[in-house]
Protein backbone atom coordinates (compact mmCIF):
# COMPACT_ATOMS: atom_id res chain seq x y z
CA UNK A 1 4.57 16.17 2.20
CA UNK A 2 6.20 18.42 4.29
CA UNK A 3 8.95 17.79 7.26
CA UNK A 4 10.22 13.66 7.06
CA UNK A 5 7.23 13.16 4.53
CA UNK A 6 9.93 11.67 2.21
CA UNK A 7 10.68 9.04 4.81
CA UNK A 8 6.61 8.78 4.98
CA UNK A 9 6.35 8.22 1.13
CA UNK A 10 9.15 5.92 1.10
CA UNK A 11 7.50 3.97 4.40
CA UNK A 12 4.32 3.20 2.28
CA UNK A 13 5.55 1.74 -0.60
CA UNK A 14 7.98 -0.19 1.50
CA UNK A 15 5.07 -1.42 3.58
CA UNK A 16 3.05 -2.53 0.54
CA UNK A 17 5.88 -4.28 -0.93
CA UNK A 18 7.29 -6.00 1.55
CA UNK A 19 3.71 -7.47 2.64
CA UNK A 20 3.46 -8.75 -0.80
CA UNK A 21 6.61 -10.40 -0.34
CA UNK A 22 5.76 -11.89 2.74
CA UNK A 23 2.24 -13.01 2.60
CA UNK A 24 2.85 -14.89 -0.76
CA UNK A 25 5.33 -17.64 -2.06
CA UNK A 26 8.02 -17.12 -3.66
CA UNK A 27 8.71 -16.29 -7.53
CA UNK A 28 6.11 -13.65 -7.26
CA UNK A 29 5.75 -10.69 -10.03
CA UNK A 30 5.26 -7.66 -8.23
CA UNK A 31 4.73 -4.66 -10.34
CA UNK A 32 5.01 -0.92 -9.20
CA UNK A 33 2.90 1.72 -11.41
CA UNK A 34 2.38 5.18 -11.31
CA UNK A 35 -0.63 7.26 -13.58
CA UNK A 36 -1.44 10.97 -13.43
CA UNK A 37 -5.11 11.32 -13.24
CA UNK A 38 -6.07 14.39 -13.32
CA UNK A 39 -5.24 16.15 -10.52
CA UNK A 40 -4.70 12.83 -8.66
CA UNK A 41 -1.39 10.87 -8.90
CA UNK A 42 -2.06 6.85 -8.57
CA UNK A 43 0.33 4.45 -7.31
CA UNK A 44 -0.21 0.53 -7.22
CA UNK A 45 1.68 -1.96 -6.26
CA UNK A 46 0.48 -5.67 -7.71
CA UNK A 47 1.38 -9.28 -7.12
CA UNK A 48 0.09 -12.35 -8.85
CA UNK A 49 -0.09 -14.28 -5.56
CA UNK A 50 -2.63 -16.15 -3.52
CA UNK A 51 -4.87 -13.15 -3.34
CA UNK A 52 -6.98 -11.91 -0.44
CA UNK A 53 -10.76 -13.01 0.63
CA UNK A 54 -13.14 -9.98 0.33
CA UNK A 55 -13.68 -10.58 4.11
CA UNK A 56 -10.03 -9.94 5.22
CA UNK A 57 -9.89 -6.79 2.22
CA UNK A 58 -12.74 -5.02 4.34
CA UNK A 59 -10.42 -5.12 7.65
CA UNK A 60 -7.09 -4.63 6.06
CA UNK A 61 -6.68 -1.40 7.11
CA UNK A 62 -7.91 -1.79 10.58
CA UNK A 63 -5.43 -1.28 13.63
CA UNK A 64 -3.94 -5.03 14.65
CA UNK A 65 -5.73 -6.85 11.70
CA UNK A 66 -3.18 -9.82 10.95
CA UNK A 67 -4.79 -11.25 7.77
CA UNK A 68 -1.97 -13.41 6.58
CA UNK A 69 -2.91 -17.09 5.58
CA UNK A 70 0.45 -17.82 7.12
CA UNK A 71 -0.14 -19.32 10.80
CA UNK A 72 3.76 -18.12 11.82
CA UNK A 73 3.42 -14.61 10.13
CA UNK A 74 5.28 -12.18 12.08
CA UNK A 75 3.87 -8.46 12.70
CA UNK A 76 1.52 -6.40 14.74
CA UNK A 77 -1.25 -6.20 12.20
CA UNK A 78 -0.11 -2.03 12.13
CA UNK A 79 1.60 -1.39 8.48
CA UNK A 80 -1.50 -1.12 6.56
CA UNK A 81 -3.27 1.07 9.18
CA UNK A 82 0.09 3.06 9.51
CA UNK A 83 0.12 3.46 5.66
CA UNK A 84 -3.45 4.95 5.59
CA UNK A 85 -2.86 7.61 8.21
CA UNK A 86 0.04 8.61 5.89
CA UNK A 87 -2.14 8.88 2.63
CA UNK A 88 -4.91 10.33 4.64
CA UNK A 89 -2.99 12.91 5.84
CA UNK A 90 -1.69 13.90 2.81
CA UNK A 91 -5.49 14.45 1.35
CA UNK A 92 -5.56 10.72 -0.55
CA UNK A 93 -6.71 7.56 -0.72
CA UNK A 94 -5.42 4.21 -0.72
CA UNK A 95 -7.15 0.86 -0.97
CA UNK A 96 -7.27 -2.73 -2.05
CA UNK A 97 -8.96 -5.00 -5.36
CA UNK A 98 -7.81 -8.23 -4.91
CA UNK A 99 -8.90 -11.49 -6.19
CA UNK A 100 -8.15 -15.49 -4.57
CA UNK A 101 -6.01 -17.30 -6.65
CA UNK A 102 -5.15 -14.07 -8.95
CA UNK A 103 -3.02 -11.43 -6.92
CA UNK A 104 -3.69 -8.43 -5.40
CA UNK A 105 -3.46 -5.08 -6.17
CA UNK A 106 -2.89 -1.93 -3.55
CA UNK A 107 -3.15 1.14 -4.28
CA UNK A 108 -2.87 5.02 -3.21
CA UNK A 109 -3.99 8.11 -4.58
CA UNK A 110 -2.10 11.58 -3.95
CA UNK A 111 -2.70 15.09 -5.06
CA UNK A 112 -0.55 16.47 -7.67
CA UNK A 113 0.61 19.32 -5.43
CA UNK A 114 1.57 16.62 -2.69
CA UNK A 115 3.39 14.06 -4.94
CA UNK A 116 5.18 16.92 -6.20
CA UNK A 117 6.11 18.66 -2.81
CA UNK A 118 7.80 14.79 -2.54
CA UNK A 119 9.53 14.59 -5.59
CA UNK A 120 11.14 18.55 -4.85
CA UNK A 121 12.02 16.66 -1.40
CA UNK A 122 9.50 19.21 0.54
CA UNK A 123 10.74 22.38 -0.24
């Protein structure tokens, strides 16, 4: 990931969590996974919260999108569109599957070589 990518990987999962946390109530199960696929390393992050509409999952990762169901939610509607220049940039994907009433799920996709550049700490 290069120069500060650590700070980079760490800012994405940070971002994913802590929207979780905030954008759901509390006593929430959040679960963090990893899976090699192929040459493709896959990260989720999944809550069994309120879930998201499929209208606000298609403009999640737009610039200033403030989906949250909470009318006092505090943020710039930036994180998610921060944490997909990030993944982009590092050749991956990252996306969304969520469900009303059932949770959500986020998720990112790296390439081996990247996620492993991060783990060496970008030597």
């Amino acid at each position: 990931w290069g120069i500060g990518s650590r700070l980079s990987g760490a800012t994405v999962y940070q971002n994913l969590i802590a929207n979780a946390l905030k954008h759901n109530p509390p006593r929430l199960t959040l679960t963090l996974d990893a899976q090699l696929e192929e040459n493709w390393i896959r990260c989720t992050v999944t809550d069994d919260g309120i879930g998201i509409s499929s209208e606000q999952c298609d403009k999640l990762f737009n610039p200033y999108f403030r989906g949250s169901q909470k009318p006092k939610s505090v943020g710039l509607g930036l994180g998610l569109y921060l944490c997909q220049q990030i993944i982009q940039a590092h050749g991956g994907e990252i996306g969304v599957q969520s469900q009303i009433g059932e949770g959500t799920t986020f998720w990112f996709t790296l390439p081996v070589s990247e996620a492993i550049e991060e783990f060496r700490g970008g030597e």
